[in-house]
Protein backbone atom coordinates (compact mmCIF):
# COMPACT_ATOMS: atom_id res chain seq x y z
CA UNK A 1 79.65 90.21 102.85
CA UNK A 2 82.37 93.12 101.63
CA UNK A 3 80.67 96.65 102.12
CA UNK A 4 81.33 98.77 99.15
CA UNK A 5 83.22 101.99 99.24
CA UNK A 6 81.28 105.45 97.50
CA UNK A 7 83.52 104.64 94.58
CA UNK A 8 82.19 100.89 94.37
CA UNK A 9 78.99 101.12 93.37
CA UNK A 10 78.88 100.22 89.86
CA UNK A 11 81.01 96.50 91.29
CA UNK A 12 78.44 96.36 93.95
CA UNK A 13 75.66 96.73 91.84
CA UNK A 14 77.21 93.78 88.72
CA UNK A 15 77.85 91.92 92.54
CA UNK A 16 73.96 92.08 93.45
CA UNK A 17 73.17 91.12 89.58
CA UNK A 18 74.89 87.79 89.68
CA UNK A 19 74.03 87.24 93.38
CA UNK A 20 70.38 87.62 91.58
CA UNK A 21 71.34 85.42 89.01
CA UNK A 22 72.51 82.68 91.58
CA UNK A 23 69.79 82.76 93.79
CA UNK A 24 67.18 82.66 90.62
CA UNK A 25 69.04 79.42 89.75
CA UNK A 26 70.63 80.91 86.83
CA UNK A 27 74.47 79.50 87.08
CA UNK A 28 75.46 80.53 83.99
CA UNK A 29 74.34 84.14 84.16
CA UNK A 30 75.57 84.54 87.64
CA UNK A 31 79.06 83.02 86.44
CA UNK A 32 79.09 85.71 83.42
CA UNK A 33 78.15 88.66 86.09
CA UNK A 34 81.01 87.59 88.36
CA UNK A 35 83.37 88.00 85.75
CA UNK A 36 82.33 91.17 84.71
CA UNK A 37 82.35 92.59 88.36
CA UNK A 38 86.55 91.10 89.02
CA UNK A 39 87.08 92.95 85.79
CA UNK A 40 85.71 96.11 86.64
CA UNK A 41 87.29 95.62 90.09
CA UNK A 42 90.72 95.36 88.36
CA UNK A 43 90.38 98.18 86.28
CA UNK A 44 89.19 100.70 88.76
CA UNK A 45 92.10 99.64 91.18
CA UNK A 46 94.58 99.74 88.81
CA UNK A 47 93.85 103.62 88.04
CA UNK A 48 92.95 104.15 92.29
CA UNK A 49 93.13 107.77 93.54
CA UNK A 50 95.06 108.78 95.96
CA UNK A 51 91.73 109.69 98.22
CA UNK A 52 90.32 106.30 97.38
CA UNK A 53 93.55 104.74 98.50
CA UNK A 54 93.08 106.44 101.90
CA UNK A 55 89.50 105.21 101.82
CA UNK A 56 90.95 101.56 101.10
CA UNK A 57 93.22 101.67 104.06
CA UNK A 58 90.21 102.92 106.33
CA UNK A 59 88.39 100.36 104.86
CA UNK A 60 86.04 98.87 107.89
CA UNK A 61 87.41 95.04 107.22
CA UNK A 62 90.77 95.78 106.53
CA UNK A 63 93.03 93.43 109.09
CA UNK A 64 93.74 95.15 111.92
CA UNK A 65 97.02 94.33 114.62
CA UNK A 66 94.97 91.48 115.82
CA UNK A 67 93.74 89.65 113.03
CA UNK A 68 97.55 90.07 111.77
CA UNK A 69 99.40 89.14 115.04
CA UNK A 70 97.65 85.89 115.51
CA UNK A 71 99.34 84.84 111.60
CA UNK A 72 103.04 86.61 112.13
CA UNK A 73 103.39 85.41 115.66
CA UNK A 74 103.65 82.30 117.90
CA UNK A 75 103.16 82.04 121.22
CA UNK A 76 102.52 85.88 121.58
CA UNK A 77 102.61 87.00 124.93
CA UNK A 78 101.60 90.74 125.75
CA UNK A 79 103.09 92.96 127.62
CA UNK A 80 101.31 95.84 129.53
CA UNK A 81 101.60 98.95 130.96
CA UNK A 82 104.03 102.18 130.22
CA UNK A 83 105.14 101.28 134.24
CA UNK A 84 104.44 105.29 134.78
CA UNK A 85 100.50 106.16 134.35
CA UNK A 86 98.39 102.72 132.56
CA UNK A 87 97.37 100.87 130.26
CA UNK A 88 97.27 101.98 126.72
CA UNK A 89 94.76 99.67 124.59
CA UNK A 90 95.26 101.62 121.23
CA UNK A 91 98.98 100.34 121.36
CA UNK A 92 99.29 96.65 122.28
CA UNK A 93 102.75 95.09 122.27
CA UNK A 94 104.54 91.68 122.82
CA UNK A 95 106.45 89.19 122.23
CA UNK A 96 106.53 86.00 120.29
CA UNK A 97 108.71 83.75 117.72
CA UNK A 98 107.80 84.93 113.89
CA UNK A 99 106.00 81.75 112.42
CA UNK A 100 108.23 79.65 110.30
CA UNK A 101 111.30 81.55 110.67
CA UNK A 102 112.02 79.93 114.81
CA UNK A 103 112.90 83.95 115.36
CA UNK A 104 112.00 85.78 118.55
CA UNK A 105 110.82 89.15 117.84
CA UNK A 106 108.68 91.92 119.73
CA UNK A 107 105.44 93.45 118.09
CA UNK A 108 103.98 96.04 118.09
CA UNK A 109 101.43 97.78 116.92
CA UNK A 110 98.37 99.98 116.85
CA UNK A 111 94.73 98.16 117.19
CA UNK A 112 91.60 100.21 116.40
CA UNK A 113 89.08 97.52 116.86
CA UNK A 114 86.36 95.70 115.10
CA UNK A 115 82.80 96.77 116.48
CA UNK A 116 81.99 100.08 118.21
CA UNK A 117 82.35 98.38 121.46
CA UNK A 118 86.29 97.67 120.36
CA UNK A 119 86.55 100.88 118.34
CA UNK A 120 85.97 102.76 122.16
CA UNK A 121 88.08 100.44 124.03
CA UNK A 122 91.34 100.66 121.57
CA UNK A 123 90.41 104.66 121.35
CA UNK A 124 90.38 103.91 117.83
CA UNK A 125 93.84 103.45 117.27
CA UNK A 126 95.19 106.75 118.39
CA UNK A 127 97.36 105.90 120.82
CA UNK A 128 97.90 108.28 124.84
CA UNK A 129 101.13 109.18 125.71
CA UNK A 130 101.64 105.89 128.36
CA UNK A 131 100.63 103.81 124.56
CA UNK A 132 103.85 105.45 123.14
CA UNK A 133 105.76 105.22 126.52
CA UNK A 134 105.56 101.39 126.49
CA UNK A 135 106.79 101.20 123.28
CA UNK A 136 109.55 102.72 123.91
CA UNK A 137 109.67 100.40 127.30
CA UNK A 138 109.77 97.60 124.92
CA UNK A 139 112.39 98.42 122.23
CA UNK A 140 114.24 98.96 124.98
CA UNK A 141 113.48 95.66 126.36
CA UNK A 142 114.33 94.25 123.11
CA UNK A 143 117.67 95.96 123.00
CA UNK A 144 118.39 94.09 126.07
CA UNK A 145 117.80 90.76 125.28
CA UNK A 146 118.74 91.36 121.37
CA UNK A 147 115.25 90.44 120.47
CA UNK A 148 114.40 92.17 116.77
CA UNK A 149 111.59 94.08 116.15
CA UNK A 150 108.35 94.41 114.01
CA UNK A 151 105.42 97.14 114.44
CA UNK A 152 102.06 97.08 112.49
CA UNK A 153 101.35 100.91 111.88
CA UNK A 154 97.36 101.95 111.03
CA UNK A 155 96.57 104.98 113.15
CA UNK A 156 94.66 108.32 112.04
CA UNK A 157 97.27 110.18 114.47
CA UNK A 158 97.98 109.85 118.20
CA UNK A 159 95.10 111.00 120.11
CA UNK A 160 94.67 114.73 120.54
CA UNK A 161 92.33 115.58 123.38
CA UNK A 162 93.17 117.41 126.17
CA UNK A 163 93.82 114.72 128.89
CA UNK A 164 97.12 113.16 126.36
CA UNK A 165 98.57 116.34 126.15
CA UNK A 166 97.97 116.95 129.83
CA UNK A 167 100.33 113.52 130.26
CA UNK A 168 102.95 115.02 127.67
CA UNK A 169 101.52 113.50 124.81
CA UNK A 170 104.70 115.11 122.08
CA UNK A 171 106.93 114.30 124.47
CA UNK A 172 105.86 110.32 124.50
CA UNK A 173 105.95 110.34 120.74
CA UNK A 174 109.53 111.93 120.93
CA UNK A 175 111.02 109.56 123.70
CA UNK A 176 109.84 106.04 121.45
CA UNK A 177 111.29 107.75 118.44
CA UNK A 178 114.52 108.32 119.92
CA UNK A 179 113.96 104.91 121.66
CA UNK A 180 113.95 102.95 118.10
CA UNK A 181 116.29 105.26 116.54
CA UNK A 182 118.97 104.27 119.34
CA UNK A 183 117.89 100.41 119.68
CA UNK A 184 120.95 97.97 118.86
CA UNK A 185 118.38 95.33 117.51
CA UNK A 186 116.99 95.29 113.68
CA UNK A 187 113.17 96.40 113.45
CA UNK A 188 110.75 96.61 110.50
CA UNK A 189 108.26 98.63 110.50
CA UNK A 190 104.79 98.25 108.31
CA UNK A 191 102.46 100.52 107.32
CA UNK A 192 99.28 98.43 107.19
CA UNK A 193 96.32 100.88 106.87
CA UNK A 194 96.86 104.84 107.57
CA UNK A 195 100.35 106.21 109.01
CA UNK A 196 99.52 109.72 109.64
CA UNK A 197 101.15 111.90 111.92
CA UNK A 198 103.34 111.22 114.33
CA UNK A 199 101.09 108.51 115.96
CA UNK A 200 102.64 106.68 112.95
CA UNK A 201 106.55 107.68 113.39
CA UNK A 202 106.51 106.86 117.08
CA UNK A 203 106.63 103.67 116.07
CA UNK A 204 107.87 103.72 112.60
CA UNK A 205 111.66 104.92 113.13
CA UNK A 206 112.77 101.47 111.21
CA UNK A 207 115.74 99.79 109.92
CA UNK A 208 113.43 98.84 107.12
CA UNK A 209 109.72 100.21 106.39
CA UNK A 210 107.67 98.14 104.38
CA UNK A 211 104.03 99.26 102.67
CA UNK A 212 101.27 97.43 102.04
CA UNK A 213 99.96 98.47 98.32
CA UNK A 214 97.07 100.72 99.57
CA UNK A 215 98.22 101.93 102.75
CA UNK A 216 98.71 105.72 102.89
CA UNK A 217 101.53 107.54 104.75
CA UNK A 218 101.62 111.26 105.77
CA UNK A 219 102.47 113.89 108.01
CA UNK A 220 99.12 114.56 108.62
CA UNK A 221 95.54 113.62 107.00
CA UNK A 222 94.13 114.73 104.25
CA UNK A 223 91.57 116.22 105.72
CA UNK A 224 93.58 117.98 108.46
CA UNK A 225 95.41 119.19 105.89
CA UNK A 226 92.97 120.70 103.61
CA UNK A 227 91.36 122.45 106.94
CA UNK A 228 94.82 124.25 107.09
CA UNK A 229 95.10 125.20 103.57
CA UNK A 230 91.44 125.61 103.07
CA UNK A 231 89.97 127.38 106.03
CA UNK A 232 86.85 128.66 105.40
CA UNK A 233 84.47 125.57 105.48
CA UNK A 234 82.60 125.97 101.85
CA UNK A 235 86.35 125.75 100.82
CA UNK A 236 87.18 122.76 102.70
CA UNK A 237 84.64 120.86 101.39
CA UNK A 238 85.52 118.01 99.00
CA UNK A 239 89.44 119.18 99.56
CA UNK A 240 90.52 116.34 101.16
CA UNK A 241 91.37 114.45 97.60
CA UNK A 242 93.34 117.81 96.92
CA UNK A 243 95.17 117.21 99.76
CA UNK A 244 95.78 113.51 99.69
CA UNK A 245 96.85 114.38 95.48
CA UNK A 246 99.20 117.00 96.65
CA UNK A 247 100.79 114.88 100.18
CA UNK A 248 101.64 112.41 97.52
CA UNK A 249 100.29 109.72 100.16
CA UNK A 250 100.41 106.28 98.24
CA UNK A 251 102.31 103.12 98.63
CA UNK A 252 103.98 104.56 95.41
CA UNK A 253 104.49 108.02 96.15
CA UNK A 254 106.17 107.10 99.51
CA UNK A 255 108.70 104.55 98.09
CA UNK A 256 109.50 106.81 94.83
CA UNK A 257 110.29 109.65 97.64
CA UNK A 258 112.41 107.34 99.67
CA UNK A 259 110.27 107.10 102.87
CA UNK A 260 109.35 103.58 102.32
CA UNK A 261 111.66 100.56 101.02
CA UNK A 262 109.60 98.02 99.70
CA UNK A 263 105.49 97.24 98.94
CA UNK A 264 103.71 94.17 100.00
CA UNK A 265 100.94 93.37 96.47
CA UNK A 266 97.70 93.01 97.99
CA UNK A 267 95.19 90.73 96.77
CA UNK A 268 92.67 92.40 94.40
CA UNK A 269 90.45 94.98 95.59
CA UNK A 270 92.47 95.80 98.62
CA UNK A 271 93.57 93.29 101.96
CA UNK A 272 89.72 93.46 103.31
CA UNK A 273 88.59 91.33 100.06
CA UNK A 274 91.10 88.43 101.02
CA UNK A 275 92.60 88.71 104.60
CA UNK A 276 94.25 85.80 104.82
CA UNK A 277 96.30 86.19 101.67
CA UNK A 278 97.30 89.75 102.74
CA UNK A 279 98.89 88.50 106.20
CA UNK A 280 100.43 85.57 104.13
CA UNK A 281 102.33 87.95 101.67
CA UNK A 282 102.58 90.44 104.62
CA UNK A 283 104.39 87.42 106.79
CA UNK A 284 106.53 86.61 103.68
CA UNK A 285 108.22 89.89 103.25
CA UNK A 286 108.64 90.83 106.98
CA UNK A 287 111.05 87.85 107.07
CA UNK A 288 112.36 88.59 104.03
CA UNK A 289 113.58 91.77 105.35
CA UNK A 290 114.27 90.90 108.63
CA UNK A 291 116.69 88.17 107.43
CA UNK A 292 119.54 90.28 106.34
CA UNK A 293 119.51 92.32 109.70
CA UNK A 294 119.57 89.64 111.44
CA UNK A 295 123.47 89.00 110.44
CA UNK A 296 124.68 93.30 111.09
CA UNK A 297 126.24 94.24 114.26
CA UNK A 298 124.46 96.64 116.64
CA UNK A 299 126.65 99.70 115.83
CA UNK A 300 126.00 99.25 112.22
CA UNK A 301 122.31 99.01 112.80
CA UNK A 302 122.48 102.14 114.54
CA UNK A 303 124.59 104.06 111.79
CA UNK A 304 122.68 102.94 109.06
CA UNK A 305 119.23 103.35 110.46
CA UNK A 306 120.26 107.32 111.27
CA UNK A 307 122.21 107.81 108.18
CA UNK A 308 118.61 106.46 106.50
CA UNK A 309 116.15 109.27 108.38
CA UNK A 310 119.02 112.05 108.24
CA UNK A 311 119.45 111.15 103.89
CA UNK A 312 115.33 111.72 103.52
CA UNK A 313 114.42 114.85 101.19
CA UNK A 314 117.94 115.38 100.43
CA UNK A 315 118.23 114.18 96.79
CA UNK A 316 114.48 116.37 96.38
């Protein structure tokens, strides 16, 4: 059963009319309600906020890095450990052969988890310093070996208590930056639910960065945002769509400003309605972009991939 977002309702409610319909044996009425609810679904995602979009990518059933990895990859093997501190769970890489396509290629990507018991053990997504270390350990390893890359992005932000900053948390994020930024090997990046803050770049410094329709990308989020702008807390409240409006955080925003390349359609009413289509279309355009790459010499990846993050805002 979908849970409804705050902005749902009337859907949800047409949804528990025809689901009364059904169960009252009334087919024809329930039939009738069902199309009503897909066309109010349409319509109110076709004129989506950019605060509901960010809702939509936090959506609770969206696919995560493992419902996705077990679709894009075969044989995926992980690989562990930033071979300095630990373990980091909200980061989980490996590698594998990209279904269909015969192509090795190393993933990763950030996993926030299903159930509370998850949710604690992947930190939620937000990845410690040794999360970021490893990936950098692993483009590396993927330089070596020319093995391409592809990382599923959906973190709220690397994690900010007291213990990753203790480890060098800004320095972590800075060393897998420079890693992929430097690697000889093509990598895609995809936004798949929120990319905010630099929990997102570490792992988003890309040859090519796909979007999924409504995933949101930012330096920071909205709310974090509006508690800068907006300090005083009576302020602050109900700011966040200001913010998300004014960070210009959409699939759309992001490609018309150059920071993404291409958007991946997702079915209607968001990835969590249809999962499995998502990661199909998803699958289809990572090897769609990964194809020409494939071909371009290691120095040319390297040019073009710093030529692309040192051209952003300059045609602003």
């Amino acid at each position: 059963m979908s849970t409804y977002l705050d902005f749902e309702k009337p859907i949800a409610q047409i949804a528990q009319r025809a689901a009364d319909y059904r169960a009252g044996g009334d087919e024809a009425g329930a039939r009738h309600a069902d199309g009503a609810a897909r066309r109010l679904l349409a319509e109110t995602y076709a004129r989506l906020t950019p605060w509901q979009k960010t809702l939509v990518a936090r959506h609770p059933q969206r696919p995560h890095f493992s419902d996705m990895v077990k679709v894009l990859v075969e044989d995926f093997l992980p690989l562990a450990g930033d071979r300095a501190f630990g373990e980091d769970s909200a980061i989980i890489g490996g590698i594998g052969r990209l279904r269909g396509q015969n192509v090795p290629v190393m993933v990763i990507g950030h996993e926030k988890g299903r159930d509370t018991a998850a949710r604690v053990r992947h930190n939620f997504g937000m990845g410690r310093p040794e999360g970021y270390r490893k990936a950098a350990r692993l483009v590396e390893l993927a330089g070596r070996f020319n093995v391409p890359v592809v990382t599923i992005v959906d973190s709220a932000g690397a994690y900010p208590g007291v213990d990753g900053e203790a480890r060098g948390q800004a320095e972590a994020i800075a060393r897998a930056t420079s890693a992929f930024l430097a690697a000889p090997v093509p990598i895609i990046a995809v936004i798949t639910g929120e990319g905010m803050s630099g929990g997102a770049i570490g792992i988003a410094a890309a040859d090519r960065v796909i979007m999924m329709e409504h995933a949101v990308y930012a330096v920071i989020s909205p709310e974090g945002c509006a508690s800068i702008l907006w300090r005083a807390a009576e302020k602050q409240a109900n700011r966040a769509g200001d913010a998300a409006e004014a960070m210009r955080v959409s699939a759309s925003e992001c490609r018309n400003l150059g920071v993404v390349d291409n958007i991946v359609a997702e079915p209607l009413g968001g990835a969590h309605r249809d999962p499995a289509a998502a990661i199909a279309s998803l699958t289809m355009a990572i090897a769609a972009e990964l194809q020409p790459l494939l071909v371009q010499r290691p120095a040319e990846l390297i040019a073009q991939r710093r030529a692309k993050y040192l051209g952003m805002g300059r045609q602003l």
